[in-house]
C-alpha atoms as a PDB file:
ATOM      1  CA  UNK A   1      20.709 -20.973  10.581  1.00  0.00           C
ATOM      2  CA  UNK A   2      18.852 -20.879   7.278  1.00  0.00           C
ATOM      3  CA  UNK A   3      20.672 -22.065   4.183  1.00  0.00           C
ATOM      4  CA  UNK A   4      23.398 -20.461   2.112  1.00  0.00           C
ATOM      5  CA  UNK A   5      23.913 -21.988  -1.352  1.00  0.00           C
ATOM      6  CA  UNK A   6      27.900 -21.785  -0.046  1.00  0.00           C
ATOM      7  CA  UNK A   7      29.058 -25.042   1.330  1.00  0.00           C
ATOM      8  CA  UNK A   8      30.454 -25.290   4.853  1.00  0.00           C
ATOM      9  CA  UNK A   9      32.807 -27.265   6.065  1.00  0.00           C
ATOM     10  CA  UNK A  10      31.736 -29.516   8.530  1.00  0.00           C
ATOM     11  CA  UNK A  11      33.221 -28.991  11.952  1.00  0.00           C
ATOM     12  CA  UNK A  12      36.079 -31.829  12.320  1.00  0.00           C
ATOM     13  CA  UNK A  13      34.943 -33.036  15.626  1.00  0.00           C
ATOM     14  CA  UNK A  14      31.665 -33.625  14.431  1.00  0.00           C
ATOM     15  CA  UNK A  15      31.014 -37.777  14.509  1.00  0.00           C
ATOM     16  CA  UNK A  16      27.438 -38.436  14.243  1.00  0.00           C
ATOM     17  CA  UNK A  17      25.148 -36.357  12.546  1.00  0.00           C
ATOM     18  CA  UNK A  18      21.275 -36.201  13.569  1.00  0.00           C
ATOM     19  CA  UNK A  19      18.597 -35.071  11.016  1.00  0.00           C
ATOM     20  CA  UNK A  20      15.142 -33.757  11.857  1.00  0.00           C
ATOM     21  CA  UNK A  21      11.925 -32.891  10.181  1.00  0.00           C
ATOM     22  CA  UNK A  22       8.668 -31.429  11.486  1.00  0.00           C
ATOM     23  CA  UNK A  23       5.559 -29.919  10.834  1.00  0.00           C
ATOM     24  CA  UNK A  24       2.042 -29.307  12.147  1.00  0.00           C
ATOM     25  CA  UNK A  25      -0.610 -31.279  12.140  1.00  0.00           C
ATOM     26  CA  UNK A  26      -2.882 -30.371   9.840  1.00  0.00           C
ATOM     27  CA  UNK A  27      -6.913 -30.269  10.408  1.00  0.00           C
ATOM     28  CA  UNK A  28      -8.524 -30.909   7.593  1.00  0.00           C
ATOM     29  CA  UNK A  29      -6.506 -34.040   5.983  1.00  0.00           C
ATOM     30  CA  UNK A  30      -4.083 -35.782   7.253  1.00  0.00           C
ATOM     31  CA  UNK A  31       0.033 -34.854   5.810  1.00  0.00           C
ATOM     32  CA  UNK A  32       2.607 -37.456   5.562  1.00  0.00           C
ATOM     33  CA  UNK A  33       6.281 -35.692   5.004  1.00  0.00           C
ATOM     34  CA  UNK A  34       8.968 -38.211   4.747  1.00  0.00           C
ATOM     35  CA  UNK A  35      12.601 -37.623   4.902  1.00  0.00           C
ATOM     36  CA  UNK A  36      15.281 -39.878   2.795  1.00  0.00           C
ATOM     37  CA  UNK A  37      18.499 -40.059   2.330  1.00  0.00           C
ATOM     38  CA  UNK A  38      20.544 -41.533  -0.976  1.00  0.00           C
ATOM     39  CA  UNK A  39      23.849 -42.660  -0.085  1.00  0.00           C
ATOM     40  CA  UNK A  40      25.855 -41.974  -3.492  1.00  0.00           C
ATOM     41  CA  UNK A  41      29.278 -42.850  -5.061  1.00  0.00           C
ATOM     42  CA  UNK A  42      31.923 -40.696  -7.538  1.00  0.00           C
ATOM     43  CA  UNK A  43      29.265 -41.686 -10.463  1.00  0.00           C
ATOM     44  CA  UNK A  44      25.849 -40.290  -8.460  1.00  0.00           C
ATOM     45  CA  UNK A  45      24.318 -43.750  -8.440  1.00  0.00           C
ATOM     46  CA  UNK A  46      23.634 -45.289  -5.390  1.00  0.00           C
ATOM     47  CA  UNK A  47      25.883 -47.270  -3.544  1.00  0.00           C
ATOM     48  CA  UNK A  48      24.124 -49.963  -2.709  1.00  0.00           C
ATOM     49  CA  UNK A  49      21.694 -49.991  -5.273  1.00  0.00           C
ATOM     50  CA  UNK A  50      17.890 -49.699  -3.725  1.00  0.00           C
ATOM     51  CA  UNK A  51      19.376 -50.675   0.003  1.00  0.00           C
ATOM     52  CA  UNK A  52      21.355 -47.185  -0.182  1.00  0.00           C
ATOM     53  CA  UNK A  53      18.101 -45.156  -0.052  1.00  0.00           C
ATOM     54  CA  UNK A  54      17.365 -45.103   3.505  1.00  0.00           C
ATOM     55  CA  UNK A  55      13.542 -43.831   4.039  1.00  0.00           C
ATOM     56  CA  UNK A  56      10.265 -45.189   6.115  1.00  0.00           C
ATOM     57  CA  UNK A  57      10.392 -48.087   3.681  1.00  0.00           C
ATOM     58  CA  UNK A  58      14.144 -48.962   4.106  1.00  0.00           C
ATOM     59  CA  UNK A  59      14.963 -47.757   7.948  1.00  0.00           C
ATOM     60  CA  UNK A  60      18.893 -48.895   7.801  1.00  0.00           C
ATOM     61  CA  UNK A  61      22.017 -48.657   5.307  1.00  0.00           C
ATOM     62  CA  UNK A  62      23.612 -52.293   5.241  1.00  0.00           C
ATOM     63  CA  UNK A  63      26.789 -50.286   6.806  1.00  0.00           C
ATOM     64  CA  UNK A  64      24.378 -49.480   9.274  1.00  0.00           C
ATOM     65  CA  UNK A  65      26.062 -46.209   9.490  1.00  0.00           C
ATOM     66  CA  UNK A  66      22.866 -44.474   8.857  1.00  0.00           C
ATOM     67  CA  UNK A  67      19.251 -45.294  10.723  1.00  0.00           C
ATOM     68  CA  UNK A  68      15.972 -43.469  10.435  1.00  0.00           C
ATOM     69  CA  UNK A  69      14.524 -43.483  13.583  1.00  0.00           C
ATOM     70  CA  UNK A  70      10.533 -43.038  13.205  1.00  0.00           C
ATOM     71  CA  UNK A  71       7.713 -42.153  10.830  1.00  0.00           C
ATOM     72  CA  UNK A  72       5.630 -39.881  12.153  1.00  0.00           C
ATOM     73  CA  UNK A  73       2.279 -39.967  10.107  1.00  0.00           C
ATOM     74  CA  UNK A  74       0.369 -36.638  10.857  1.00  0.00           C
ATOM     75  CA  UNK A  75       3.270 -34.483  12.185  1.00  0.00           C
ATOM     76  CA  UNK A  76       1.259 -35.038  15.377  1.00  0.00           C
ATOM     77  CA  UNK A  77       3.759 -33.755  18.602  1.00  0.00           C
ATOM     78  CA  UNK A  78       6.146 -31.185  18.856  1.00  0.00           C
ATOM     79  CA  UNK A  79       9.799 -30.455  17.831  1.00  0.00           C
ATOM     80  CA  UNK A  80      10.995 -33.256  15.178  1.00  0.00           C
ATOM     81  CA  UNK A  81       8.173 -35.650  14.082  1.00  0.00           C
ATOM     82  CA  UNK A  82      10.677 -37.756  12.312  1.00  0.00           C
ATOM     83  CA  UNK A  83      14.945 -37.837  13.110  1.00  0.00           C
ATOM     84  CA  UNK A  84      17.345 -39.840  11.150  1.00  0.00           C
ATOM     85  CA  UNK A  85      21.016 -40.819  12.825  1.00  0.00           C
ATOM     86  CA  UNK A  86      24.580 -40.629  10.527  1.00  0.00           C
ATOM     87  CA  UNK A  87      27.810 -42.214  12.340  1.00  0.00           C
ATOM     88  CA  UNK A  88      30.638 -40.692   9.716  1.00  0.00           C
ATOM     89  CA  UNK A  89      32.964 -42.503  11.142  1.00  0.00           C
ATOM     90  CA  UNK A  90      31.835 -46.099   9.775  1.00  0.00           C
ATOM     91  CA  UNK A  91      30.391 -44.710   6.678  1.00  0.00           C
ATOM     92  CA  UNK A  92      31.528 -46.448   3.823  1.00  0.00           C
ATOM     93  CA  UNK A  93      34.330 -44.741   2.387  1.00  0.00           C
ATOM     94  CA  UNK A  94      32.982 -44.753  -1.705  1.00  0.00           C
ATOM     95  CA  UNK A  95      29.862 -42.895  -0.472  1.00  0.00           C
ATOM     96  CA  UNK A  96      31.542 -39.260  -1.169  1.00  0.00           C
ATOM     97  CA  UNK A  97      27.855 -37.552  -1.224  1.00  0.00           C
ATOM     98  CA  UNK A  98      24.701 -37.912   0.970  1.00  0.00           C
ATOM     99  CA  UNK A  99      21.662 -35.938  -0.692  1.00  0.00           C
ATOM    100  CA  UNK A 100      18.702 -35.179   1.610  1.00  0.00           C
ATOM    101  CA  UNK A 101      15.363 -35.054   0.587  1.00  0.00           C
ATOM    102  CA  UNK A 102      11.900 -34.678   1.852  1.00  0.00           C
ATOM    103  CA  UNK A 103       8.571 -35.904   0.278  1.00  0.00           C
ATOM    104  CA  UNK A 104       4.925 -36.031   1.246  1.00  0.00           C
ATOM    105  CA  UNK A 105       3.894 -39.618   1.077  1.00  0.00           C
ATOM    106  CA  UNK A 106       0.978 -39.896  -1.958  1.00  0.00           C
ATOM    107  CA  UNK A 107       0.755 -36.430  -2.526  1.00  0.00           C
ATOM    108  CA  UNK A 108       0.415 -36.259  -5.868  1.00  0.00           C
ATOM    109  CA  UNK A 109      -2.222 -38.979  -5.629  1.00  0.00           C
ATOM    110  CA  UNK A 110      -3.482 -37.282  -2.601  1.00  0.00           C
ATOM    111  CA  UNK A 111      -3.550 -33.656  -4.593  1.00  0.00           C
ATOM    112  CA  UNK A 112      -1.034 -32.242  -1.504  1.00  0.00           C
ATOM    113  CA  UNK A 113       1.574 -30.393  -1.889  1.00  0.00           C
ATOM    114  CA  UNK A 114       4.090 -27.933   0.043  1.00  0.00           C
ATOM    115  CA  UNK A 115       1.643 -24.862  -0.206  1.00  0.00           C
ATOM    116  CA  UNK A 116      -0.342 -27.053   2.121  1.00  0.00           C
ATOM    117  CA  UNK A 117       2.328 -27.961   4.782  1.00  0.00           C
ATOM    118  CA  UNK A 118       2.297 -25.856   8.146  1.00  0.00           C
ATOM    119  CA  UNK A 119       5.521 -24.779   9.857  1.00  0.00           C
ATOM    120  CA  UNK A 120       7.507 -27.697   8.424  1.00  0.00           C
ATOM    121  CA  UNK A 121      11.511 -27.745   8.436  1.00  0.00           C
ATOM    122  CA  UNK A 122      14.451 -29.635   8.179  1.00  0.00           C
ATOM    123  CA  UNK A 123      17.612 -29.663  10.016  1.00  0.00           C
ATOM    124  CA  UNK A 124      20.539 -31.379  10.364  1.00  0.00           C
ATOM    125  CA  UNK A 125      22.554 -30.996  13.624  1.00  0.00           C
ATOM    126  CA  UNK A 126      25.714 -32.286  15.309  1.00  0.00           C
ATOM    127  CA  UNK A 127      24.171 -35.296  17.487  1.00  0.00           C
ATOM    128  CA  UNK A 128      26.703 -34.948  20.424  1.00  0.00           C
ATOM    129  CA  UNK A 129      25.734 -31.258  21.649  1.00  0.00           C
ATOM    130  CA  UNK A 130      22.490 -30.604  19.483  1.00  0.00           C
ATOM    131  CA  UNK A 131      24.153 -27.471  17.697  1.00  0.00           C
ATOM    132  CA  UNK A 132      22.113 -26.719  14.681  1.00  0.00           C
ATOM    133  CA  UNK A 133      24.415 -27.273  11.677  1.00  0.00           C
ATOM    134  CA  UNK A 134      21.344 -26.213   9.325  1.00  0.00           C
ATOM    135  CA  UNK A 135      17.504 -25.506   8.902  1.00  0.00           C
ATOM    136  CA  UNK A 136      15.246 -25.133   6.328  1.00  0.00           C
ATOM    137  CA  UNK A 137      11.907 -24.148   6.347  1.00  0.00           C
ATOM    138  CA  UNK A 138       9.757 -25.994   3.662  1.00  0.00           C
ATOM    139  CA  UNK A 139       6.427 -24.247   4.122  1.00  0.00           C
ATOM    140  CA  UNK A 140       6.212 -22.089   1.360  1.00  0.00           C
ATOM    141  CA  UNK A 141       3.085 -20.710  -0.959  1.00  0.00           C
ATOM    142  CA  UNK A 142       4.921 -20.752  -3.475  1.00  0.00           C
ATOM    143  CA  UNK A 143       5.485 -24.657  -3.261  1.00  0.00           C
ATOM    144  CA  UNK A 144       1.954 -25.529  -5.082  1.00  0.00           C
ATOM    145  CA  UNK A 145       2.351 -28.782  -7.309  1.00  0.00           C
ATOM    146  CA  UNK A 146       5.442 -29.620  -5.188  1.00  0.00           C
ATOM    147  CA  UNK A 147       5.754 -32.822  -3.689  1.00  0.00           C
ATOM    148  CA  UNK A 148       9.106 -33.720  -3.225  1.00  0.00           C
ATOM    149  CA  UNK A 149      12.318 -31.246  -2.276  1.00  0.00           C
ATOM    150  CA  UNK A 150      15.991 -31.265  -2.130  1.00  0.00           C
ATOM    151  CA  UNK A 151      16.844 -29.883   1.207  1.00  0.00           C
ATOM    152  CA  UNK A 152      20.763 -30.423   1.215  1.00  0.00           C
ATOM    153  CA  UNK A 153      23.871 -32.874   0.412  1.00  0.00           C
ATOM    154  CA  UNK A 154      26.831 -33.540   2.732  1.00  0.00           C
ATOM    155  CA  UNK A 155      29.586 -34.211   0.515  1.00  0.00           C
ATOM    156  CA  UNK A 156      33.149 -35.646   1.216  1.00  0.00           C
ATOM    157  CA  UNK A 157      36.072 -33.399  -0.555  1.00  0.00           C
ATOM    158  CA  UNK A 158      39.199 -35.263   0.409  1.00  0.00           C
ATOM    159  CA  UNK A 159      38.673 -36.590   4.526  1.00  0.00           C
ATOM    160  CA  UNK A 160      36.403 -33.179   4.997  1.00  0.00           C
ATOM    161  CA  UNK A 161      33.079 -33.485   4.848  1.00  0.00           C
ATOM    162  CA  UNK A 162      30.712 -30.499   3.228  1.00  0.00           C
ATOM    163  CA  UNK A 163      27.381 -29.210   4.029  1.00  0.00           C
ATOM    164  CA  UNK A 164      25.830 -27.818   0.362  1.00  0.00           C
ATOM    165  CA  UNK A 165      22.133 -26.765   0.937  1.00  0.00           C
ATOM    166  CA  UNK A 166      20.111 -26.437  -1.968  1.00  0.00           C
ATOM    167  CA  UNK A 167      16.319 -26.126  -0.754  1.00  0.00           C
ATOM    168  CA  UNK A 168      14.607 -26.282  -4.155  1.00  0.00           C
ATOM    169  CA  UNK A 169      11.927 -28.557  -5.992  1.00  0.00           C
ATOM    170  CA  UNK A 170      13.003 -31.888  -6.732  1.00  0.00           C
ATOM    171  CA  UNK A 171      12.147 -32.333 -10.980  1.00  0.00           C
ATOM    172  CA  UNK A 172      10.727 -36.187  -9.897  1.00  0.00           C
ATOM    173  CA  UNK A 173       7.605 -36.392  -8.194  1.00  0.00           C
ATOM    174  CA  UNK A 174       7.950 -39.257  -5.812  1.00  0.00           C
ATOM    175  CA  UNK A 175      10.525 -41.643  -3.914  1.00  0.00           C
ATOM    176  CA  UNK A 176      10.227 -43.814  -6.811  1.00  0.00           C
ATOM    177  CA  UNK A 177      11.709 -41.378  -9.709  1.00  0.00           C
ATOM    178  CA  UNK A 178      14.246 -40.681  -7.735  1.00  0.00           C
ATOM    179  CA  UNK A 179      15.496 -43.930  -6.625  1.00  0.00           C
ATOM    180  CA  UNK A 180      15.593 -44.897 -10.526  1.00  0.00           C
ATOM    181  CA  UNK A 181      17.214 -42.203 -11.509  1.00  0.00           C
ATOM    182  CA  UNK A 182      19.953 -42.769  -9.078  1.00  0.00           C
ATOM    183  CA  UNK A 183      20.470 -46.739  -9.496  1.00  0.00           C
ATOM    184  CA  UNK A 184      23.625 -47.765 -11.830  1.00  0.00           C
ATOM    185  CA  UNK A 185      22.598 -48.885 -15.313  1.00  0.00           C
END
């Protein structure tokens, strides 16, 4: 499935949610894409504060109702290089919106971008039976100067929960910007 700015409802049965990100190892330096997650409230700030940014840095939500798994480094293996687990069922009920987002580690230091990144995606899929719920691809040449993208948000409208994709440059340039921009004042 590739995206469709039209949310979907997410399937009711659906309990645990399972993200994944890959790409290809690349042969002249070495690309680091990292996936996060921001766990946000009513007001767009972060739940939590720093500890509701869940990323290589910060593996586990103090709900523990979200866990990324591993950091893959070089993108080095097939199928997802990195996966990050959801349990909707314990997740804290004044998180109504879970935005998704994918950097590469130093790349603006690094002068990388996602021009550079071969055969990366995204996905996010119902953990119980694998089903693909929704992919992006985030190779693009397009991309150049881009170092950090919003893939999606699952957002909670009454007890349902929403897919929105919304593949598209992120305005900060690292994990930093946009952990500041999303802490309360």
């Amino acid at each position: 499935m590739t995206p469709d700015p039209a949310p979907q409802s997410l399937p009711k049965h659906v309990a645990q949610l399972r993200c994944g990100l890959g790409w290809d190892i690349q042969t002249k330096t070495a690309l680091d894409l990292d996936m996060a997650v921001l766990a946000l409230g009513a007001d767009g700030k972060l739940v939590e504060g720093k500890e509701g940014m869940i990323y290589a840095g910060h593996r586990r939500h103090p709900s523990r109702a979200i866990k990324l798994l591993n950091d893959n480094l070089t993108g080095e293996g097939e199928g997802d290089d990195e996966q990050l687990l959801i349990h909707l069922l314990t997740l804290p009920a004044d998180i109504i919106k879970l935005l998704f987002v994918v950097s590469i580690d130093c790349g603006e230091a690094q002068k990388q971008d996602f021009s550079q990144a071969k055969n990366a995606f995204w996905r996010l899929l119902d953990d119980a039976n694998q089903g693909v719920l929704l992919q992006c691809s985030l190779s693009n040449a397009q991309w150049q100067g881009v170092t950090m993208l919003l893939v999606a948000s699952l957002e909670r409208v009454d007890t349902q929960w929403q897919i929105v994709p919304c593949l598209a440059a992120a305005p900060q340039k690292n994990r930093n910007e946009l952990l500041n921009q999303h802490l309360a004042d």
